[in-house]
PDB file of N, CA and C in Angstrom:
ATOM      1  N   UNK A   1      75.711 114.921  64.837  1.00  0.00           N
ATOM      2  CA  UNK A   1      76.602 116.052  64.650  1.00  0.00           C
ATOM      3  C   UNK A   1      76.324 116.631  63.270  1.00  0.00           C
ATOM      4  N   UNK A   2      76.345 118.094  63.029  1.00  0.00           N
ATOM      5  CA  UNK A   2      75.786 118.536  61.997  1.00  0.00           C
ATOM      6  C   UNK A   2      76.251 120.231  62.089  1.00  0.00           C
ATOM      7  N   UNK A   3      77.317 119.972  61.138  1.00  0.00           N
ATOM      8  CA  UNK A   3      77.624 121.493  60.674  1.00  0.00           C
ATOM      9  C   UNK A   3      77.504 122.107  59.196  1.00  0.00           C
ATOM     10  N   UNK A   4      77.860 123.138  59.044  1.00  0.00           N
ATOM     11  CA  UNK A   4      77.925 124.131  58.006  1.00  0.00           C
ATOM     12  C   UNK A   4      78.993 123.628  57.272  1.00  0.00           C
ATOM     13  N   UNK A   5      79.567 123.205  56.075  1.00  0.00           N
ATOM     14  CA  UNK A   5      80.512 123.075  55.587  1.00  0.00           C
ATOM     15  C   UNK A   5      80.770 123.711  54.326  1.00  0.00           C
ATOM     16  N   UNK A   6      81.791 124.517  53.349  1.00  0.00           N
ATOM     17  CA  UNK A   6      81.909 125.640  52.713  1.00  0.00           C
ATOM     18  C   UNK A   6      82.847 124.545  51.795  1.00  0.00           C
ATOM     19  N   UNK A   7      82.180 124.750  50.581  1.00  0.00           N
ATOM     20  CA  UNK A   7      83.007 123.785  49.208  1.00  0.00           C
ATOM     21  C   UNK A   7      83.452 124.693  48.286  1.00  0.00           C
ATOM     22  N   UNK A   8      85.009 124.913  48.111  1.00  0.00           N
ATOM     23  CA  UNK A   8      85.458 125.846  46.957  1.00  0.00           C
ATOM     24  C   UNK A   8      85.703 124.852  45.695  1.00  0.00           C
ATOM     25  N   UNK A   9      85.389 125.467  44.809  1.00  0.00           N
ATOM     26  CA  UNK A   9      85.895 124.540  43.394  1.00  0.00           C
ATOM     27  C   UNK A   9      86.642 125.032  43.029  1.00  0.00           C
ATOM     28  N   UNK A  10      88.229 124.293  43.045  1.00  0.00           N
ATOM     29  CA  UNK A  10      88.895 125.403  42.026  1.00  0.00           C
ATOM     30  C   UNK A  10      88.924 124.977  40.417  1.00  0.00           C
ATOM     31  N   UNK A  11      89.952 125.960  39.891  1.00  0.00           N
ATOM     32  CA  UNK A  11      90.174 125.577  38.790  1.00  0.00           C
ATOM     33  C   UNK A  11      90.754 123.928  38.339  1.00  0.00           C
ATOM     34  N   UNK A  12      91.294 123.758  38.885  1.00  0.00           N
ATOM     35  CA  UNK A  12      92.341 122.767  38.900  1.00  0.00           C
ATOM     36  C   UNK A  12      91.420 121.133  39.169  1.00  0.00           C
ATOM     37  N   UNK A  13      90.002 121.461  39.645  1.00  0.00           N
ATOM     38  CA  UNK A  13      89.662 120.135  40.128  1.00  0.00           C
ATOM     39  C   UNK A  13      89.298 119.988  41.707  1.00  0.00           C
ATOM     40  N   UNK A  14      90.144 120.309  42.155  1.00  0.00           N
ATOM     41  CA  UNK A  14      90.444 120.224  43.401  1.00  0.00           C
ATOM     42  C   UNK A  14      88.972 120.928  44.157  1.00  0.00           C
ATOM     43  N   UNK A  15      88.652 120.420  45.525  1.00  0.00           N
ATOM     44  CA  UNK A  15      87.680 121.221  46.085  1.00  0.00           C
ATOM     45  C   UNK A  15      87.815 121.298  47.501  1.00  0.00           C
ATOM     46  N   UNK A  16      88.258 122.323  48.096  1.00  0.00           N
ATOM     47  CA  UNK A  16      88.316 122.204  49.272  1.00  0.00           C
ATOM     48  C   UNK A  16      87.498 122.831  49.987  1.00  0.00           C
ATOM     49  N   UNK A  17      87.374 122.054  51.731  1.00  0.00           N
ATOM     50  CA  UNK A  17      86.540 122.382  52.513  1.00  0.00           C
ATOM     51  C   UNK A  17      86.632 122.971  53.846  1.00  0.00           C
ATOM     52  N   UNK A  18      85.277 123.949  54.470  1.00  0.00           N
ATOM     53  CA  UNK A  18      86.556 124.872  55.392  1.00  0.00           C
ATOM     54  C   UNK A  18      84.819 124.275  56.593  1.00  0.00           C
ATOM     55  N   UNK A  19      84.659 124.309  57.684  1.00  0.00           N
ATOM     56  CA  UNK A  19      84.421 124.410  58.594  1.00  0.00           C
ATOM     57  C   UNK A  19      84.157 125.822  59.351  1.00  0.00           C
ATOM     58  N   UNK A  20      83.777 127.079  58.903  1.00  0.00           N
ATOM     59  CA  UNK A  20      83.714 128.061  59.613  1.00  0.00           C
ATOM     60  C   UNK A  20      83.798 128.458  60.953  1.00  0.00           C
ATOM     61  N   UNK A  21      82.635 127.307  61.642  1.00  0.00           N
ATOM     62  CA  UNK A  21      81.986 128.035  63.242  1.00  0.00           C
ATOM     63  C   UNK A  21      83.183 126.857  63.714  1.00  0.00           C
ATOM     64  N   UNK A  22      83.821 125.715  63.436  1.00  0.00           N
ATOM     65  CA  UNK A  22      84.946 124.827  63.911  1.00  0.00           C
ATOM     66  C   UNK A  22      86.096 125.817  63.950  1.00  0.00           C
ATOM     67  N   UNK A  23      86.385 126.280  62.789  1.00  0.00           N
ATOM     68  CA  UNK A  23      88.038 127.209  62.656  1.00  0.00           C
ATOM     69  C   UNK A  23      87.717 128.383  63.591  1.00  0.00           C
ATOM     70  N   UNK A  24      86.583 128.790  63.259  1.00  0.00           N
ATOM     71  CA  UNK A  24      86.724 130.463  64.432  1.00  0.00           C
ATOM     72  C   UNK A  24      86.646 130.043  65.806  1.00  0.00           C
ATOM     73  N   UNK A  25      86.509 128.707  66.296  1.00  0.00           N
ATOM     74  CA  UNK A  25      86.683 128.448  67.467  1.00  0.00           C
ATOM     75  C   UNK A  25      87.915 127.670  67.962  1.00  0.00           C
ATOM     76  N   UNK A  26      88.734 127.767  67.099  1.00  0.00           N
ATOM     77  CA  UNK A  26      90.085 127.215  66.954  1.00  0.00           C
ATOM     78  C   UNK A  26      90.308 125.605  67.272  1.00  0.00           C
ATOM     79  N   UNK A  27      89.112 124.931  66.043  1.00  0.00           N
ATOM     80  CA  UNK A  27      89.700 123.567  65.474  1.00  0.00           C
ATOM     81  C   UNK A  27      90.278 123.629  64.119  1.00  0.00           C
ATOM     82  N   UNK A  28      90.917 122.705  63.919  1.00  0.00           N
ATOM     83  CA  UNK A  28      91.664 122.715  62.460  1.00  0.00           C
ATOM     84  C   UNK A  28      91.128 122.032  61.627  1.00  0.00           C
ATOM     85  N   UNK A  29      89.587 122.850  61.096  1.00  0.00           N
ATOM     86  CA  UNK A  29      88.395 122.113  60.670  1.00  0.00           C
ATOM     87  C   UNK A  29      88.311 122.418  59.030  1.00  0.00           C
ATOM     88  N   UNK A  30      89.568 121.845  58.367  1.00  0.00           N
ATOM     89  CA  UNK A  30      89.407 122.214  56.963  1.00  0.00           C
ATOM     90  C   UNK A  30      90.303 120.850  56.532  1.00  0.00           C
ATOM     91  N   UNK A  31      89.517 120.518  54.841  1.00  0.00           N
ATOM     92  CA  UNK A  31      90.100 119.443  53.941  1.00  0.00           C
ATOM     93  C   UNK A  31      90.053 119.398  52.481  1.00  0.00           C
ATOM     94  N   UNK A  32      89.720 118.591  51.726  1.00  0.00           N
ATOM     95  CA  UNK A  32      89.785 118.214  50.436  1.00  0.00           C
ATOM     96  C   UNK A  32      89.587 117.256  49.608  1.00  0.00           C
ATOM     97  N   UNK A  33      89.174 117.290  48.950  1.00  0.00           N
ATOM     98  CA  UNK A  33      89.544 115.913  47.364  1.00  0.00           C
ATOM     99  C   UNK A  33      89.301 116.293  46.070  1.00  0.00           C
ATOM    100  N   UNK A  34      89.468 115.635  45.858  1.00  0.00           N
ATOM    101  CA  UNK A  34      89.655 115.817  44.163  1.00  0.00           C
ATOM    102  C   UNK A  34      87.988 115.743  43.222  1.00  0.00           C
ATOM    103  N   UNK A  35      86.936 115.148  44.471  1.00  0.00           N
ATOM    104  CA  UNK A  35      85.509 115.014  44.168  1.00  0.00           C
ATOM    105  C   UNK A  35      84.867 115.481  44.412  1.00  0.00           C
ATOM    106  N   UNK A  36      83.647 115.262  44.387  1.00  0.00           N
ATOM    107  CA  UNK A  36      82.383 116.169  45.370  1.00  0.00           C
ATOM    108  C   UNK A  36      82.776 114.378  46.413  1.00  0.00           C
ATOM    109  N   UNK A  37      82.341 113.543  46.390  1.00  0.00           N
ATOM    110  CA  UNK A  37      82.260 112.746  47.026  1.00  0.00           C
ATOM    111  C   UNK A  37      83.269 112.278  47.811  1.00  0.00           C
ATOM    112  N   UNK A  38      85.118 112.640  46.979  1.00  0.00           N
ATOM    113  CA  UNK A  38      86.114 112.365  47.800  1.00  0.00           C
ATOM    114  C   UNK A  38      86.079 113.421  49.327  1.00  0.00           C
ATOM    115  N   UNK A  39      85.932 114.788  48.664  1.00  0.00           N
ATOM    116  CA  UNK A  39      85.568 115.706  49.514  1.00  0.00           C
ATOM    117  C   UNK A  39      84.307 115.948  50.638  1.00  0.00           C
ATOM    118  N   UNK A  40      83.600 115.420  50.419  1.00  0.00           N
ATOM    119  CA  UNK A  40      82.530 115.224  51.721  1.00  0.00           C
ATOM    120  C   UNK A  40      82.651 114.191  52.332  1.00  0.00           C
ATOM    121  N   UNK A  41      83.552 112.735  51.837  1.00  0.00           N
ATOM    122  CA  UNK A  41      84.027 111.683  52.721  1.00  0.00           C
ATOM    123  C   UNK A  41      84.870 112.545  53.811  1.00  0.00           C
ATOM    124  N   UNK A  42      85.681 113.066  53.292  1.00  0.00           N
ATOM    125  CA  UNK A  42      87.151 113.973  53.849  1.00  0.00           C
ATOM    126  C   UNK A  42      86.234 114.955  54.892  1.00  0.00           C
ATOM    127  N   UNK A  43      84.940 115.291  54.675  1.00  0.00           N
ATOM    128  CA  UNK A  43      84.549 116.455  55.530  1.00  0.00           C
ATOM    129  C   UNK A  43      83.950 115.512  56.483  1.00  0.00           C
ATOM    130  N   UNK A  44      83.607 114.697  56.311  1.00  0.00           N
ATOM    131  CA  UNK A  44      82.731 113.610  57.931  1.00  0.00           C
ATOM    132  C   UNK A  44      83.833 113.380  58.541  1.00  0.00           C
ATOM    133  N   UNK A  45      84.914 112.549  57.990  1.00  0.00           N
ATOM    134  CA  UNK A  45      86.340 112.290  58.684  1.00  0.00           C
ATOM    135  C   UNK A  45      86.229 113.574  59.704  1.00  0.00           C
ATOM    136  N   UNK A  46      86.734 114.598  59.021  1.00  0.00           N
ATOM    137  CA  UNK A  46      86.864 115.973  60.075  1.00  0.00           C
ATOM    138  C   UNK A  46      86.406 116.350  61.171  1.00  0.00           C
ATOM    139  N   UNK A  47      84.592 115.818  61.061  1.00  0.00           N
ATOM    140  CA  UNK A  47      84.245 115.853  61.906  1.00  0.00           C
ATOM    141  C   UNK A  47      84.267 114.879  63.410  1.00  0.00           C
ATOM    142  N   UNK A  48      84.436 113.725  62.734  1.00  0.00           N
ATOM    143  CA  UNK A  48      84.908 112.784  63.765  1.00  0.00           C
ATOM    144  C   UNK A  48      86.460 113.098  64.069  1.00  0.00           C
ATOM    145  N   UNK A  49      87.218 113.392  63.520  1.00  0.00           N
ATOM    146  CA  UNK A  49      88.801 114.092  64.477  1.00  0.00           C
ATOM    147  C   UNK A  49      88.297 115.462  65.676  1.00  0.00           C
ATOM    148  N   UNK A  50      87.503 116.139  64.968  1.00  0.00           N
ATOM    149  CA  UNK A  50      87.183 117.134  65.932  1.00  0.00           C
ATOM    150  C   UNK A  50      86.277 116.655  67.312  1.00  0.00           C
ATOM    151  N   UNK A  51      85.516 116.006  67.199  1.00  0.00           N
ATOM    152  CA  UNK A  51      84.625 115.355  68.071  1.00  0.00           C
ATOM    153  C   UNK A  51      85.576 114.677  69.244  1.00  0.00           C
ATOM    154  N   UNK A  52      86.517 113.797  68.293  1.00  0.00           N
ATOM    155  CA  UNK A  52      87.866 113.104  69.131  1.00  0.00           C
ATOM    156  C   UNK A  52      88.547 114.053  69.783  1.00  0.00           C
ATOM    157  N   UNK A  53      88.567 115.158  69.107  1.00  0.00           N
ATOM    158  CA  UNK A  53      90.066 116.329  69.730  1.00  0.00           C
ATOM    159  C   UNK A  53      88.806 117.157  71.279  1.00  0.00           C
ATOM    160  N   UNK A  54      87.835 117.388  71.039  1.00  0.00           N
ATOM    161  CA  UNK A  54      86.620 117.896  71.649  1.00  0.00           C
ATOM    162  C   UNK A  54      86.745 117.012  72.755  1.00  0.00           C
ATOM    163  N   UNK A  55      86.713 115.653  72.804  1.00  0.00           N
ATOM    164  CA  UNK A  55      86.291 114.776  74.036  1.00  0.00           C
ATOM    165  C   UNK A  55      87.699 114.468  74.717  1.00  0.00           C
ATOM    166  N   UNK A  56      89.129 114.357  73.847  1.00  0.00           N
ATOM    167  CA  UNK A  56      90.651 114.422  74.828  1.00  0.00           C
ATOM    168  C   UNK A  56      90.914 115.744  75.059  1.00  0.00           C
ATOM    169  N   UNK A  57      90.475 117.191  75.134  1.00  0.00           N
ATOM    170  CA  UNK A  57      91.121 118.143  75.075  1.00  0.00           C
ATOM    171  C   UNK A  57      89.894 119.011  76.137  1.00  0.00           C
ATOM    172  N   UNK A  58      89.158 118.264  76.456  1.00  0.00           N
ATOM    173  CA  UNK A  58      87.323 118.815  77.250  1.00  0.00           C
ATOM    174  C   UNK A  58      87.556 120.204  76.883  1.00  0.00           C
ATOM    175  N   UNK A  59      87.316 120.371  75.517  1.00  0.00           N
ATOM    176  CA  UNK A  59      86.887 121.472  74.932  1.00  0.00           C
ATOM    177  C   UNK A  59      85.797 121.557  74.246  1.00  0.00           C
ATOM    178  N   UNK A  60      84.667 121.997  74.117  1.00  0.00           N
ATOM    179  CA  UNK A  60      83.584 121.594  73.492  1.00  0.00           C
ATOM    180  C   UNK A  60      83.426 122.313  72.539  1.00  0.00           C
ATOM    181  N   UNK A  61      82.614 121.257  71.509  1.00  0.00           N
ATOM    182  CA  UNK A  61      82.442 122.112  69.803  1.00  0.00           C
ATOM    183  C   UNK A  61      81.566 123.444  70.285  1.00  0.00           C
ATOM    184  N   UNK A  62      81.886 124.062  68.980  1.00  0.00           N
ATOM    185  CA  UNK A  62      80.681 125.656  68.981  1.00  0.00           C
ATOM    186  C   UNK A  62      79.613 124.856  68.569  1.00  0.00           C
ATOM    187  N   UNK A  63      78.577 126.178  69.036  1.00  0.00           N
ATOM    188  CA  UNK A  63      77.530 126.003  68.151  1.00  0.00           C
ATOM    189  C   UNK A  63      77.397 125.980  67.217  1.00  0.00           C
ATOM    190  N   UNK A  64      76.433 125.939  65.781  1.00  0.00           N
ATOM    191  CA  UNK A  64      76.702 125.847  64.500  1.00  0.00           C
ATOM    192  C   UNK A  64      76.312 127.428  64.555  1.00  0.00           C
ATOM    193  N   UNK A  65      76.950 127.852  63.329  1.00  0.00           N
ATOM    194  CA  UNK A  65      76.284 129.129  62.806  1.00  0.00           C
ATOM    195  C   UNK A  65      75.281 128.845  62.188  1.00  0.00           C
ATOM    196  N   UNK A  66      74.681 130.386  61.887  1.00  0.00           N
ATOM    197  CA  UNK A  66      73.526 130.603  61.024  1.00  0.00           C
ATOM    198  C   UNK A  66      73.972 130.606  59.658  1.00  0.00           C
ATOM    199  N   UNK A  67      72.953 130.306  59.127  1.00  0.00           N
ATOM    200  CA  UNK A  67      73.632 130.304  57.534  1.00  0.00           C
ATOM    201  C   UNK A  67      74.306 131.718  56.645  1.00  0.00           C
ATOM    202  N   UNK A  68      73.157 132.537  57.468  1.00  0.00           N
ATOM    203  CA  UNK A  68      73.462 134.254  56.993  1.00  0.00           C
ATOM    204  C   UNK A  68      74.762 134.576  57.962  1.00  0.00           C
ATOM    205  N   UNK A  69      75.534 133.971  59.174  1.00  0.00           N
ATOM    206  CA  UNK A  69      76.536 134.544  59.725  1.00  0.00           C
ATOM    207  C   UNK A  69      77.999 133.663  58.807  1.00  0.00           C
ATOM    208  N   UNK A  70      77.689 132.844  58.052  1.00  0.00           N
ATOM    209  CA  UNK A  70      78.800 132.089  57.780  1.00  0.00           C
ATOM    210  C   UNK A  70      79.592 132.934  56.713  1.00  0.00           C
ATOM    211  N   UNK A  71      80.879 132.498  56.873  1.00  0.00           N
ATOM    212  CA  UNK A  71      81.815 133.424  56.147  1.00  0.00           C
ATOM    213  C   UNK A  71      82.286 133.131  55.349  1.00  0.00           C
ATOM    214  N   UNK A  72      82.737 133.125  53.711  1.00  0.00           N
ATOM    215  CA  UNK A  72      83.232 132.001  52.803  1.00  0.00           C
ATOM    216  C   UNK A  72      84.132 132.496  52.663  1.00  0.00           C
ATOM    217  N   UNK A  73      84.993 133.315  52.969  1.00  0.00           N
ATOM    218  CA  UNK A  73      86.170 134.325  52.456  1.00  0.00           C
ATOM    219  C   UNK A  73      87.108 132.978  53.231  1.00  0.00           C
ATOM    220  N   UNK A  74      87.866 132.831  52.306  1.00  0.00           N
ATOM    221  CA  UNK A  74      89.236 130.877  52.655  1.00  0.00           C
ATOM    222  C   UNK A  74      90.250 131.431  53.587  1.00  0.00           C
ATOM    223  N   UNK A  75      90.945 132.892  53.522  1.00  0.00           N
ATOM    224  CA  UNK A  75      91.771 133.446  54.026  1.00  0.00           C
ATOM    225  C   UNK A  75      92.739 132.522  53.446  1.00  0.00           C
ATOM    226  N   UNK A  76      93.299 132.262  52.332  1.00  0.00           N
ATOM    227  CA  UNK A  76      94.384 131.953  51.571  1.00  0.00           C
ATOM    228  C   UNK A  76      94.439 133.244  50.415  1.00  0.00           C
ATOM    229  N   UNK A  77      95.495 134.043  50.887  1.00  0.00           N
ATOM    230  CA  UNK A  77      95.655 134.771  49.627  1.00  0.00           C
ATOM    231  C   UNK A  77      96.607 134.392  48.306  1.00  0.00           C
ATOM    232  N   UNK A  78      96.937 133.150  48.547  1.00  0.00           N
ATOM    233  CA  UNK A  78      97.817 133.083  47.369  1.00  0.00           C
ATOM    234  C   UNK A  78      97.049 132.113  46.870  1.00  0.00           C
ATOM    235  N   UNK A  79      95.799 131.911  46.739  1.00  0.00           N
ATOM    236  CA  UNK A  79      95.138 131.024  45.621  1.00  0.00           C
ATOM    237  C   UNK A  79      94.082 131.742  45.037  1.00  0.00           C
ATOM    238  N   UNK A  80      93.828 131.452  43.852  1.00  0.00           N
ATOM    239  CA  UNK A  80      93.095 132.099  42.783  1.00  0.00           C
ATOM    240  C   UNK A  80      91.742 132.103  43.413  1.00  0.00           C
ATOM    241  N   UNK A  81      90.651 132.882  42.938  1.00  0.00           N
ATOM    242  CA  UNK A  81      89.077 132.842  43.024  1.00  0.00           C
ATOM    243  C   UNK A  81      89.013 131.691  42.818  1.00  0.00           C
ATOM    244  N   UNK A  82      88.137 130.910  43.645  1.00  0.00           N
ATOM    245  CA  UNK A  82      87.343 129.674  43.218  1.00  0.00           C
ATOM    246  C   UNK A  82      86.285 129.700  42.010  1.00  0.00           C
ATOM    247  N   UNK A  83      86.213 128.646  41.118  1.00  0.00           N
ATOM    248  CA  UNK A  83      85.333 128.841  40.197  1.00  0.00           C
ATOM    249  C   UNK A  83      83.648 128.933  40.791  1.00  0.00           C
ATOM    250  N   UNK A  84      83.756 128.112  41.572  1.00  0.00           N
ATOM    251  CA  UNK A  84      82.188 128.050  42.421  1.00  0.00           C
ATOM    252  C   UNK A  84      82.122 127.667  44.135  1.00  0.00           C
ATOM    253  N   UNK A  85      81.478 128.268  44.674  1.00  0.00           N
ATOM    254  CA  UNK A  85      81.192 128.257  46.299  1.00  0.00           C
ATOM    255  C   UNK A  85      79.991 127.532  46.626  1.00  0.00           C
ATOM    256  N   UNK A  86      80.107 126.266  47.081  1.00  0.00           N
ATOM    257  CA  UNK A  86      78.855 125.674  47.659  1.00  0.00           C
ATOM    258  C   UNK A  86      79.009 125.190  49.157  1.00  0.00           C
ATOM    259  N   UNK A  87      77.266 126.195  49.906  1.00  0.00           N
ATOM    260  CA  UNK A  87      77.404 125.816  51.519  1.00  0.00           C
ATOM    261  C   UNK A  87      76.541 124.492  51.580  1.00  0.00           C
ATOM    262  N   UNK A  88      76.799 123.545  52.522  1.00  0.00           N
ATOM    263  CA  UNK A  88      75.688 122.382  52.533  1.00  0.00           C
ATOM    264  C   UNK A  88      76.009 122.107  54.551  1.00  0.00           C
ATOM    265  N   UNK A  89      74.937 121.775  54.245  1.00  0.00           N
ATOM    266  CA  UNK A  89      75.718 120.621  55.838  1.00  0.00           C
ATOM    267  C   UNK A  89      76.415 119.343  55.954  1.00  0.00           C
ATOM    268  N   UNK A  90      76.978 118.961  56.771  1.00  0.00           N
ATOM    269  CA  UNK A  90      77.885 117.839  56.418  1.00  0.00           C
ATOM    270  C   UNK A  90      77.264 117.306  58.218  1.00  0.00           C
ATOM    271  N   UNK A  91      76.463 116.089  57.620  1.00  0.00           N
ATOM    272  CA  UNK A  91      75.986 115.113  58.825  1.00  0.00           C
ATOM    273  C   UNK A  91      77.070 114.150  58.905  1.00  0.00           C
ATOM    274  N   UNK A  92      77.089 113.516  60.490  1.00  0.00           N
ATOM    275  CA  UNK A  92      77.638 112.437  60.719  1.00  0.00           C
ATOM    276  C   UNK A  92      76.826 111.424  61.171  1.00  0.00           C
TER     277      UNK A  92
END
């Protein structure tokens, strides 16, 4: 399993992670930590809940996007610009 995963840095420390081609297909494919490493533990987790929710719900994952279709815009308007945006893949 192998998706696109979108890392905001904020100010604060914090880095959260969004799932694009998961959320636009309506999984609840977003998380966090306080690390780069707490946060990509937190993003495999995700993917194994979705995989789980995918196989009790016989709904099947999307495809992955392309890297040029992925969208980084968080759709949280009440949080500040992120200091930095990093896309990677997140294997399981």
């Amino acid at each position: 399993m192998n998706y696109i995963a979108v890392f905001y840095y904020e100010e604060t420390g914090r880095i959260h992670v969004r799932f694009p081609s998961l959320i636009e297909a309506g999984f609840p494919a977003s998380t966090g930590g306080n690390s780069k490493r707490e946060a990509l533990a937190a993003a495999k987790d995700v993917l194994v809940i979705m995989k789980d929710i995918s196989e009790k719900d016989k709904k099947p994952l999307p495809n992955e996007l392309k890297l040029e279709e992925v969208n980084v815009n968080r759709e949280f308007e009440d949080l500040a610009e992120p200091l930095r945006i990093e896309i990677e893949h997140v294997v399981l």
